[in-house]
Protein backbone atom coordinates (compact mmCIF):
# COMPACT_ATOMS: atom_id res chain seq x y z
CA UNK A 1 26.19 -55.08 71.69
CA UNK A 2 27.08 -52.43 69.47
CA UNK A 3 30.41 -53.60 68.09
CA UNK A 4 28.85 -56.57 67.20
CA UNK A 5 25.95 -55.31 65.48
CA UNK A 6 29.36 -52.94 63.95
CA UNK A 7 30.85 -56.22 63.36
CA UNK A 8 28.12 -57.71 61.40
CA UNK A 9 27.27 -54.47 59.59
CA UNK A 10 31.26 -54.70 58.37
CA UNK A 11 30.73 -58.42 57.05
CA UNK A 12 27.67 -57.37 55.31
CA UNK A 13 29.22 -54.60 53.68
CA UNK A 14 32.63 -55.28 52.90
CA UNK A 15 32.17 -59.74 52.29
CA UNK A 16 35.61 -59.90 51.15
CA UNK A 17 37.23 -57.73 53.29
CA UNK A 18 36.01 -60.32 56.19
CA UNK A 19 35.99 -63.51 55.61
CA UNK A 20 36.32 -66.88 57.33
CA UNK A 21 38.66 -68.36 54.97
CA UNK A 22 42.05 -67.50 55.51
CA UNK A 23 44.19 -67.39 52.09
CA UNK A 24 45.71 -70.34 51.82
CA UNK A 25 41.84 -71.98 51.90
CA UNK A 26 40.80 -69.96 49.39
CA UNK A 27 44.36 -71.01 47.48
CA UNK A 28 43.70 -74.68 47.59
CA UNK A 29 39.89 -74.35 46.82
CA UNK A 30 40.87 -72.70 43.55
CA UNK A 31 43.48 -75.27 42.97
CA UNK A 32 41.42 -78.38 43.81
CA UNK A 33 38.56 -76.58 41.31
CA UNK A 34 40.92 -76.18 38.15
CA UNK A 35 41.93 -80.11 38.62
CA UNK A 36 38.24 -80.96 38.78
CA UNK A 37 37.71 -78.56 35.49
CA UNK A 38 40.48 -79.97 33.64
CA UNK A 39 40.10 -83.48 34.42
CA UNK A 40 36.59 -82.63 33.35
CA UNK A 41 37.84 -80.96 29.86
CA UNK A 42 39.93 -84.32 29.33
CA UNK A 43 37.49 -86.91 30.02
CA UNK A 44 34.59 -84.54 27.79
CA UNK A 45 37.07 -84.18 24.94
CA UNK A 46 37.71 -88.07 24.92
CA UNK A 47 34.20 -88.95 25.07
CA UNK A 48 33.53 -86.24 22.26
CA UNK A 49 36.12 -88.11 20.03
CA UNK A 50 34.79 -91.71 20.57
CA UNK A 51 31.59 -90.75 19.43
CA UNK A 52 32.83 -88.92 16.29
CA UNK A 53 35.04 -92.03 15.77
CA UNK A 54 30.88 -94.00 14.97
CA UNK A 55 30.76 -92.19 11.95
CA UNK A 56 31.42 -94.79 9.04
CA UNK A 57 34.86 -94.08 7.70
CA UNK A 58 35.96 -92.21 10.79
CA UNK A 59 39.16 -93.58 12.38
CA UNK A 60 40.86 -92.43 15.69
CA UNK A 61 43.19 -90.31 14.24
CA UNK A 62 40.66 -88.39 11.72
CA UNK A 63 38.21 -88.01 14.79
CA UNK A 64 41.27 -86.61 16.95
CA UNK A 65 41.36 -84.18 13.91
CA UNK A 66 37.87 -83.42 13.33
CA UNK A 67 37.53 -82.84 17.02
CA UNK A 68 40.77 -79.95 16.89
CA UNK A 69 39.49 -78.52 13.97
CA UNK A 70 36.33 -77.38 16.29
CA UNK A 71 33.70 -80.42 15.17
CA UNK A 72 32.48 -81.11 18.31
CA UNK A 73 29.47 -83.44 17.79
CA UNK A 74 28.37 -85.48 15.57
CA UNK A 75 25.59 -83.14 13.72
CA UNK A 76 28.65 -80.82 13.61
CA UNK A 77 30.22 -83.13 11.25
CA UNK A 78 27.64 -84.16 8.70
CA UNK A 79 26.03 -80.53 8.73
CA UNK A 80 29.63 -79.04 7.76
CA UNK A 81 30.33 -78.37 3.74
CA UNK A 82 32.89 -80.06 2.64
CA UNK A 83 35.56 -77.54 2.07
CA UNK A 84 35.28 -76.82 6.06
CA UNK A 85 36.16 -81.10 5.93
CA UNK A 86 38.64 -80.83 3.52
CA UNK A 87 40.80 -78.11 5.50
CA UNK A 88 41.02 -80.45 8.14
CA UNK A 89 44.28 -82.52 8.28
CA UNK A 90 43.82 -86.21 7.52
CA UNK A 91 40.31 -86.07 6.21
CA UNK A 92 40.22 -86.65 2.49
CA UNK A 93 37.95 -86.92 -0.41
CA UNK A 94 36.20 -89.99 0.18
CA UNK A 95 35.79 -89.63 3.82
CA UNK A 96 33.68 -86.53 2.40
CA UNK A 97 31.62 -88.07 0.38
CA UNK A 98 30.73 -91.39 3.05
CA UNK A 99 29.69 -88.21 5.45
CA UNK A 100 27.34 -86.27 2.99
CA UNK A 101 26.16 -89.57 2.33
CA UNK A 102 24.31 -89.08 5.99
CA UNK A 103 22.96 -86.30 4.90
């Protein structure tokens, strides 16, 4: 009786010190949840890029930029000045002016 009310008094005191999981649980939990994040990341950052890409005068490759150079949305875009645009590689003049356009 008492070394299990010990026992529980342990668990509730030191959680990590007893646990159920052994390590190599706790080692493939962690793995299986950074796959899940970065497949996550990937499939976010594609869908992020497709819709900058529905801005007129927005191609793949200047939404691939756009979306690097930290313009994650939309709003992002046409709220930005246009020497923040400018500094990005592969988006020129004119794309600037279609954008503030939108405005």
């Amino acid at each position: 009786m008492i070394s299990k009310f010990l026992g529980k008094l342990k668990s509730i005191l030191f959680k990590s010190a007893v646990s159920s999981e052994t390590p190599l649980k706790k080692e493939k939990k962690a793995a299986k949840s950074a796959k899940t994040k970065t497949k996550t990341k990937a499939v976010n950052s594609k869908k992020n890029i497709e819709t900058l890409t529905t801005l007129p005068g927005v191609g793949a490759k200047s939404a691939k930029a756009l979306y690097e150079a930290g313009f994650k949305t939309t709003k992002s875009v046409i709220a930005a000045d246009e020497k923040e645009l400018l500094a990005v590689s592969g988006v020129g003049i004119n794309l600037v002016k279609k954008l503030k356009k939108l405005k």
